[in-house]
Protein backbone atom coordinates (compact mmCIF):
# COMPACT_ATOMS: atom_id res chain seq x y z
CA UNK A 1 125.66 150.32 188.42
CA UNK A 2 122.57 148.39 189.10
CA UNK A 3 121.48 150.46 192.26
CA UNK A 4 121.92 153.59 189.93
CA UNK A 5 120.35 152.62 186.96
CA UNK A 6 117.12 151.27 189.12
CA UNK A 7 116.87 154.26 190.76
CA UNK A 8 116.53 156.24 187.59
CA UNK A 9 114.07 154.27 186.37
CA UNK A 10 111.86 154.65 190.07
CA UNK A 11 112.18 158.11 189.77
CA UNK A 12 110.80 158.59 185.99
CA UNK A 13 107.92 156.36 186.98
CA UNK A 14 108.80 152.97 186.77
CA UNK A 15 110.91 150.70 185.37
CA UNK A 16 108.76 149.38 182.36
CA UNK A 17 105.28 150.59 182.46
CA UNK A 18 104.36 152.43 179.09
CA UNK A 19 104.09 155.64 180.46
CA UNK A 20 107.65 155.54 181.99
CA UNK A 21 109.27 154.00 178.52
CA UNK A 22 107.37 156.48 176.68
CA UNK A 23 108.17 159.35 179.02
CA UNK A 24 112.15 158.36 179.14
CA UNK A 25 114.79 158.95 176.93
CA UNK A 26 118.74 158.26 176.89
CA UNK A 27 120.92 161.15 175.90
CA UNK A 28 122.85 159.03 173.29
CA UNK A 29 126.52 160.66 172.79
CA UNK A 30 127.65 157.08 171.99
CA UNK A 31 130.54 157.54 174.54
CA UNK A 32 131.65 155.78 177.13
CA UNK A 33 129.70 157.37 179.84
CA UNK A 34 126.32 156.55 177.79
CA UNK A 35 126.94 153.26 175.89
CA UNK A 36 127.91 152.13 179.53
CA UNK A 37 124.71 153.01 180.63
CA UNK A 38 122.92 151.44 178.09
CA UNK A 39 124.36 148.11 178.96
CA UNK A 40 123.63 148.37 182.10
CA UNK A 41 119.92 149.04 181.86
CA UNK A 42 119.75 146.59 179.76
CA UNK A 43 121.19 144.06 182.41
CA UNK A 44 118.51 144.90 184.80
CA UNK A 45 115.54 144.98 182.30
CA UNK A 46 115.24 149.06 182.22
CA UNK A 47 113.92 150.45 178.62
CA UNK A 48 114.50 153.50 177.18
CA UNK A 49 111.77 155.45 174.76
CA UNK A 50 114.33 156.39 172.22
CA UNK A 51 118.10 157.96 172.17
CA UNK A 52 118.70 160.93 170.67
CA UNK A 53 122.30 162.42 169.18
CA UNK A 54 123.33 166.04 167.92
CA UNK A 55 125.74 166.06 164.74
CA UNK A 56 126.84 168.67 162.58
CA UNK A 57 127.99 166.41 159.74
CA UNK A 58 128.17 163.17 158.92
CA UNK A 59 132.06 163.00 159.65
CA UNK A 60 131.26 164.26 163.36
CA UNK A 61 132.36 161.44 165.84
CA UNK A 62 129.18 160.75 167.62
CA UNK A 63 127.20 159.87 164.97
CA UNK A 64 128.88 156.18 164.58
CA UNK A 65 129.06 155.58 167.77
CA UNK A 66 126.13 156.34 168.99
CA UNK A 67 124.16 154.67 165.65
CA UNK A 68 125.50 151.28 166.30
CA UNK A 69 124.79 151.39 170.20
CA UNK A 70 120.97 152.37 169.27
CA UNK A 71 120.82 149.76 166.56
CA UNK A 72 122.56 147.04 169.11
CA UNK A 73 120.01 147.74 171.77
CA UNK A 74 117.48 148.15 169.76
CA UNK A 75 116.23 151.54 170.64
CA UNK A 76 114.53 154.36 168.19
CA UNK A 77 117.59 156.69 167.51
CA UNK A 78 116.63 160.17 166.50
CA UNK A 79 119.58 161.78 165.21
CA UNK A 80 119.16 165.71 165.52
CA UNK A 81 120.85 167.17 161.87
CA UNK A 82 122.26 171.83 162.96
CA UNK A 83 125.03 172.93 160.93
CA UNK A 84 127.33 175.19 163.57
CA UNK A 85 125.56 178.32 162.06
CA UNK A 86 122.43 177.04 162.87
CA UNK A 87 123.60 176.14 166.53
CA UNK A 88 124.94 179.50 166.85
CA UNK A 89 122.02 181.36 164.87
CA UNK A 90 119.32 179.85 167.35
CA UNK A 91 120.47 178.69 170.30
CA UNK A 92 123.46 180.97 171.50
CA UNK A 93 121.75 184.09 172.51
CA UNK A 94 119.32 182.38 174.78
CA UNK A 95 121.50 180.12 176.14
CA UNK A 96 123.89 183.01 177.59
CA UNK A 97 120.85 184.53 178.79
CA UNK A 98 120.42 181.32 180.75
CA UNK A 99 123.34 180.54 182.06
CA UNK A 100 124.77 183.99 182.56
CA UNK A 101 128.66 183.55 180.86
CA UNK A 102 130.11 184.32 177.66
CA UNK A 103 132.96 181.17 178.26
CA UNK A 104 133.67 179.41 174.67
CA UNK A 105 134.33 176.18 175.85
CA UNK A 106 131.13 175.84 178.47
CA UNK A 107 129.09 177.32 175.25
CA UNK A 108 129.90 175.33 172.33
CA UNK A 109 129.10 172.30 174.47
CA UNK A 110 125.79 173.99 175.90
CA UNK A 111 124.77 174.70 172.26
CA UNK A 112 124.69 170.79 171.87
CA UNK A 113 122.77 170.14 175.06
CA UNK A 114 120.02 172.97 174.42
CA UNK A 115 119.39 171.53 170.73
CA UNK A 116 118.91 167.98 171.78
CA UNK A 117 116.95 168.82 174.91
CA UNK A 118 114.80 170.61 172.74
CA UNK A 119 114.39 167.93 170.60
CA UNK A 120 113.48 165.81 173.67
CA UNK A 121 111.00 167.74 174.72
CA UNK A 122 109.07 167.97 171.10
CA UNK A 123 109.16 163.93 171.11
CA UNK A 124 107.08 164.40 173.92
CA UNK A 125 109.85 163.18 176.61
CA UNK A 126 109.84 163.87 180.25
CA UNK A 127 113.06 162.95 181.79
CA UNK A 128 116.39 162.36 179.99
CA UNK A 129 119.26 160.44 180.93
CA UNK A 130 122.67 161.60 180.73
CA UNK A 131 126.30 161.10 181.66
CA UNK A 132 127.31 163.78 183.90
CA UNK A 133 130.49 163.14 186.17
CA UNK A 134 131.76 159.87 184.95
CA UNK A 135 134.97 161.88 183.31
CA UNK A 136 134.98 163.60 186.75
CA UNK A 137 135.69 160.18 189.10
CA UNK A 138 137.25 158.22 186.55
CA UNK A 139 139.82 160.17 185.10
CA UNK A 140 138.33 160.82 181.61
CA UNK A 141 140.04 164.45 181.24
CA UNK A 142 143.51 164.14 179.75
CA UNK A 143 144.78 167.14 182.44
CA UNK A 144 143.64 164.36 184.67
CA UNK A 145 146.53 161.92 183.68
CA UNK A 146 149.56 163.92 184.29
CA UNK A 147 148.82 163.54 188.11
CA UNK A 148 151.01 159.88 188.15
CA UNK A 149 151.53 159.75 191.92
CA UNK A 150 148.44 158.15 193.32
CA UNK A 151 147.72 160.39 196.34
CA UNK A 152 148.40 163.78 194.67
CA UNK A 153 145.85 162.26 192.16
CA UNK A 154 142.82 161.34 194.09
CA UNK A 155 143.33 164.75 195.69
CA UNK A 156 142.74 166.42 192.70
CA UNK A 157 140.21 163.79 191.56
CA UNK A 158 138.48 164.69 195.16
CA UNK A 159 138.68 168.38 194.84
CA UNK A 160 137.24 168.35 191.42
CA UNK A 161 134.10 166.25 192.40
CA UNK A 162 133.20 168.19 195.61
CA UNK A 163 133.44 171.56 193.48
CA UNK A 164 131.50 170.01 190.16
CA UNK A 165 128.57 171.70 188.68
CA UNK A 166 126.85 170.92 185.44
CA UNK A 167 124.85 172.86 183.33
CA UNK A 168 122.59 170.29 182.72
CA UNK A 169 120.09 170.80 184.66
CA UNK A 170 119.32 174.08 183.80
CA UNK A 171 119.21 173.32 179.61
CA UNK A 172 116.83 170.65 180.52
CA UNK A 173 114.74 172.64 182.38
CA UNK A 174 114.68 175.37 179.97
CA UNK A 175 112.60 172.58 177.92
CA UNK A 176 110.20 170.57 180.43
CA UNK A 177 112.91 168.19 180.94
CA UNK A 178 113.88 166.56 184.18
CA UNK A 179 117.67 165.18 183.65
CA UNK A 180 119.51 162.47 185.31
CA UNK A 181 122.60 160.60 185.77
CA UNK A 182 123.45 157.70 187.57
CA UNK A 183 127.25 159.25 187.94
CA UNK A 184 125.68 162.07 189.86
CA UNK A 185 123.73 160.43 192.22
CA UNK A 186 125.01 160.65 196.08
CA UNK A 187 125.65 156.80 196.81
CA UNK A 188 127.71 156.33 192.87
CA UNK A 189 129.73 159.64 193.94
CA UNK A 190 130.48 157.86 197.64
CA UNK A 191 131.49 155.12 196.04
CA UNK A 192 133.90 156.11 193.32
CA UNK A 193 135.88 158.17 195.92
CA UNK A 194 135.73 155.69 198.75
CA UNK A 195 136.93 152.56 196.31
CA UNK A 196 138.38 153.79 193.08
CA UNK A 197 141.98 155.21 192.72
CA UNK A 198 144.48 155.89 189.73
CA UNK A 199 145.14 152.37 189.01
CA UNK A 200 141.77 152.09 188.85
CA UNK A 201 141.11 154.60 186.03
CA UNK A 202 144.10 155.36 184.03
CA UNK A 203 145.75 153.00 181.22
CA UNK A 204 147.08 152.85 178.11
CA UNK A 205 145.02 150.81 175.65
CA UNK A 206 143.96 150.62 172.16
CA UNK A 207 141.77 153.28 171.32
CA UNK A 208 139.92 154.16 168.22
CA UNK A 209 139.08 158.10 167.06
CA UNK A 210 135.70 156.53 164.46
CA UNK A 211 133.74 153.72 164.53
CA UNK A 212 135.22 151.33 162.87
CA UNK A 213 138.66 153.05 162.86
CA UNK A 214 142.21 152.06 163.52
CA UNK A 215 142.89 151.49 166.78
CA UNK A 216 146.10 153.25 168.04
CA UNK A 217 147.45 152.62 171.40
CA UNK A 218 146.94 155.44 173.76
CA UNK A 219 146.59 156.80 177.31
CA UNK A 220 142.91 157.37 178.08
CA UNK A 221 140.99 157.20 181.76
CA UNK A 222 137.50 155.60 182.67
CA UNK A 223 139.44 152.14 182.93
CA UNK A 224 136.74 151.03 184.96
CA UNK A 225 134.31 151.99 182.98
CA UNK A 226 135.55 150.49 179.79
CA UNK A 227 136.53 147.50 181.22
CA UNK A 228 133.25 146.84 183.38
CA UNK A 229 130.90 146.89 180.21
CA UNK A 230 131.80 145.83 176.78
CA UNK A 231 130.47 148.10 174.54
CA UNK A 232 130.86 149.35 171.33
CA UNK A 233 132.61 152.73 172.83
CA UNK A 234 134.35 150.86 174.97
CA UNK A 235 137.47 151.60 173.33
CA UNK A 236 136.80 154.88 171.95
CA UNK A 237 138.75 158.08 172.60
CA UNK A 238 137.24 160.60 175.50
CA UNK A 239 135.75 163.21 173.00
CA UNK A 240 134.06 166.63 174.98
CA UNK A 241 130.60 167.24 173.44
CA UNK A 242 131.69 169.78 171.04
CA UNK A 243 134.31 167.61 169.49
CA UNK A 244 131.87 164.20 169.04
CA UNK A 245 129.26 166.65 168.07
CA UNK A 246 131.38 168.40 165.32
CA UNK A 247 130.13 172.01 166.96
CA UNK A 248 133.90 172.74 168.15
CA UNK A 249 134.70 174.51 164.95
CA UNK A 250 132.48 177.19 166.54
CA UNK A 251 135.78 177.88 168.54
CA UNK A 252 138.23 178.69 165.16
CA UNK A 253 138.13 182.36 164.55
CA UNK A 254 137.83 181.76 160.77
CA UNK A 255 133.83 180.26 160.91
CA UNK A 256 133.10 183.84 162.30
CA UNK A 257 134.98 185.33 159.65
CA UNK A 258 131.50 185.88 157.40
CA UNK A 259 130.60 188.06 160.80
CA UNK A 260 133.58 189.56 162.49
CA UNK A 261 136.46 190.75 160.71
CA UNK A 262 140.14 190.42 161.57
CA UNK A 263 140.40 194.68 161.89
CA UNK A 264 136.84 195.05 164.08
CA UNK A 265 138.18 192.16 166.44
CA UNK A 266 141.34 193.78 166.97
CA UNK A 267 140.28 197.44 167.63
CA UNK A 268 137.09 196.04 169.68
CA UNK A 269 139.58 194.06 171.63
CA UNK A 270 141.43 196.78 172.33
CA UNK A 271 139.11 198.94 174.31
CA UNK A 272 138.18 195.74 176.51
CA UNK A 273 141.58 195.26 177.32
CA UNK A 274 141.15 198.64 178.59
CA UNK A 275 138.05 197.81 180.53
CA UNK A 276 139.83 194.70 181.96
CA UNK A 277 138.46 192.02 179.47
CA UNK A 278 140.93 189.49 178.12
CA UNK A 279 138.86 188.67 174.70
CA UNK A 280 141.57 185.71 172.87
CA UNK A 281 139.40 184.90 170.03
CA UNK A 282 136.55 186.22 167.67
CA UNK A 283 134.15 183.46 169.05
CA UNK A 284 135.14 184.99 172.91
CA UNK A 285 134.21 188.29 171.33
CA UNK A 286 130.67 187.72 169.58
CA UNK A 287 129.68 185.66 173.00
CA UNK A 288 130.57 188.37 175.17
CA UNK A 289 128.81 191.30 172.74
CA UNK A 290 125.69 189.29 173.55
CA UNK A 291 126.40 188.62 177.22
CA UNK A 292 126.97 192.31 177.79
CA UNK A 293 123.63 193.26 175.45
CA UNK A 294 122.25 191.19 177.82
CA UNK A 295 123.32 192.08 181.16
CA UNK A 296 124.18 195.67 180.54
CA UNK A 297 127.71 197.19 180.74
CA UNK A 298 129.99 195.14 183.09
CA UNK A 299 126.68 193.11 184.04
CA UNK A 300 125.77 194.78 185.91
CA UNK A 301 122.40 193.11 185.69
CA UNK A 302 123.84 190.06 187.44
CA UNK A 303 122.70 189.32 190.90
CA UNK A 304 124.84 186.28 191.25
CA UNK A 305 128.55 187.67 190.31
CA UNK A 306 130.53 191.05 191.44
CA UNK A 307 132.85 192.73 189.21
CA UNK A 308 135.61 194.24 191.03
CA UNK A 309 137.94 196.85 190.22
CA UNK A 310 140.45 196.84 187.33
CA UNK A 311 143.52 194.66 188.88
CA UNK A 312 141.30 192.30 191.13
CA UNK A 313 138.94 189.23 191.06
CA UNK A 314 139.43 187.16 187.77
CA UNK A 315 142.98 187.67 185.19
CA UNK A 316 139.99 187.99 182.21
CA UNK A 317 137.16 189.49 183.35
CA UNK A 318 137.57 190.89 186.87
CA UNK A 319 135.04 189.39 188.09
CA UNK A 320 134.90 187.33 192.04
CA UNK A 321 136.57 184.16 191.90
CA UNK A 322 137.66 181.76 194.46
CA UNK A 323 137.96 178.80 191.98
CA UNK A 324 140.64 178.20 189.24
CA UNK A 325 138.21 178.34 186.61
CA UNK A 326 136.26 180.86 186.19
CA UNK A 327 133.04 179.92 185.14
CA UNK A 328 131.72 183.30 183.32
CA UNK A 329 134.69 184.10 180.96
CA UNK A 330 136.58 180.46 181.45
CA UNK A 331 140.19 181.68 182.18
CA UNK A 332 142.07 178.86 184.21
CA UNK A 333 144.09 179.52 185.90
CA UNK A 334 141.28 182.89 187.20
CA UNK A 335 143.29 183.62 190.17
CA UNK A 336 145.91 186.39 190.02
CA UNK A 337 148.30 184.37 192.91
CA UNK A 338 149.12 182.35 189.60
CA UNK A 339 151.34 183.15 186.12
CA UNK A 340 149.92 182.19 183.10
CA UNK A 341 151.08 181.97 179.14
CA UNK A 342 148.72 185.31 178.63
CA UNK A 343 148.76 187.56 181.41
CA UNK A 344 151.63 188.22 184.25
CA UNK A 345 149.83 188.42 187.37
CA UNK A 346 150.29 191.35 189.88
């Protein structure tokens, strides 16, 4: 990682003079991805400003993790403290006006992203370090494992790669804040695909849900990863942001109950079905109230997406989609040439 890690720090203005340290910051989910990247900066002398973390409660995942990597390294750890409501009560509407979806999953983890990036940017930080597209080349998604034959594997692992986008860029921006990541970065994403395959990636070790848990045996990917720099996530279990954060309870219908009932949700959901909206859940429903208050009926404010008759384009929305996942609503599989659990395509 060294040619990675140095080339971060050339591009935020140095490796170590004061303005640079002062000016850079390490996104600190105390994963993996991160805690690796900690280790190796540290190898090759680069220094960090401070980390920062997003919790929800002091039984949300991250908040271990990422404490004792901080306090190992040294580093000024500012821990940003948001119950879900308060994710949801300020940073929700503004982030579907910026990134144009009303998707759950994509969401709940943006939610995370815009409050620490914000938090970033008030500590006076210019660029921020992150760990985009490590769980893309190294297997860390767990639909990523049932792929066992090597070649059908790194085909997927391939696909997935050349089609990734990230969000990232655009929270960070929304603040003043130039992001980074060393998995991103042309010559790291050469690399992985030219020299790393299943075996390279996929295991089953002991892996711990806590710091300081039990460790339980278990299939996990980022072998490489885990095994290249001993950390104290090394052996943790791959957690998406909204489950190390603690914001994923934003996805259960009942913490929406206070806001939504059960009988407004079903009648509401009724008429979109109507319309050509599949709306599964009451968090689905309040994001795409304020998607559509945004973007007008259908959006048709969007200049980037097309809605297309009733019967065409995405199973949920309608909308153009040449991907399996659509990226506004998040059905997967989006393509009606597929069957899935909640719709019978035509």
């Amino acid at each position: 990682m060294r040619w990675m890690i140095t080339d971060i720090a050339n591009r935020t203005g140095g490796p170590n003079t004061p303005t640079a340290i002062q000016e850079r910051c390490i996104i600190l989910s105390g994963g993996v991805d991160t805690c690796a990247i900690m280790a190796a900066a540290r190898k090759h002398g680069i220094k960090f400003g401070g980390a920062l973390t997003v919790v929800t409660s002091d039984e949300s995942p991250d908040l271990g993790f990422s404490t004792a990597c901080a306090a190992e390294h040294g580093l000024e750890h500012h821990v940003v403290r948001l119950t879900a409501d308060e994710l949801v009560d300020e940073y929700l509407p503004e982030t579907i006006e910026l990134l144009e979806i009303y998707d759950g999953m994509t969401l709940r983890n943006s939610l995370v992203v815009a409050a620490v990036f914000k938090k970033a940017a008030a500590l006076g930080f210019k660029h921020a370090v992150v760990g985009d597209g490590a769980d893309e080349l190294f297997g860390g998604y767990s639909f990523c494992w049932r792929h066992t034959d090597p070649v059908e594997w790194k085909e997927k692992r391939d696909s997935m790669c050349a089609q990734w986008t990230f969000s990232t860029d655009d929270l960070a921006g929304k603040y003043g804040i130039t992001a980074h990541s060393p998995y991103t970065a042309e010559r790291t994403v050469k690399w992985a695909i030219d020299c790393t395959e299943r075996s390279d990636c996929i295991d089953v070790r002991p892996i711990r849900l806590f710091y300081g848990g039990e460790y339980k045996d278990h299939q996990q990917g980022k072998m490489i990863l885990r095994e290249a720099y001993d950390t104290v996530s090394s052996w943790r279990r791959k957690d998406p942001i909204e489950v190390g954060s603690g914001a994923t309870i934003i996805g259960k219908d009942w913490f929406w109950n206070d806001r939504l009932s059960d009988d407004e949700f079903a009648a509401e959901t009724k008429v979109l079905a109507t319309r050509g909206y599949v709306i599964n859940s009451k968090e689905y429903l309040i994001n795409f109230r304020i998607w559509e208050r945004t973007f007008g009926v259908d959006g048709v404010k969007l200049t980037n997406m097309k809605r297309l008759p009733l019967g065409e384009g995405c199973v949920w929305c309608c909308f153009e989609t040449e991907k399996m996942f659509c990226s506004l609503c998040g059905a997967y599989p989006s393509q009606r040439s597929f069957v899935g659990e909640r719709y019978v395509s035509k």
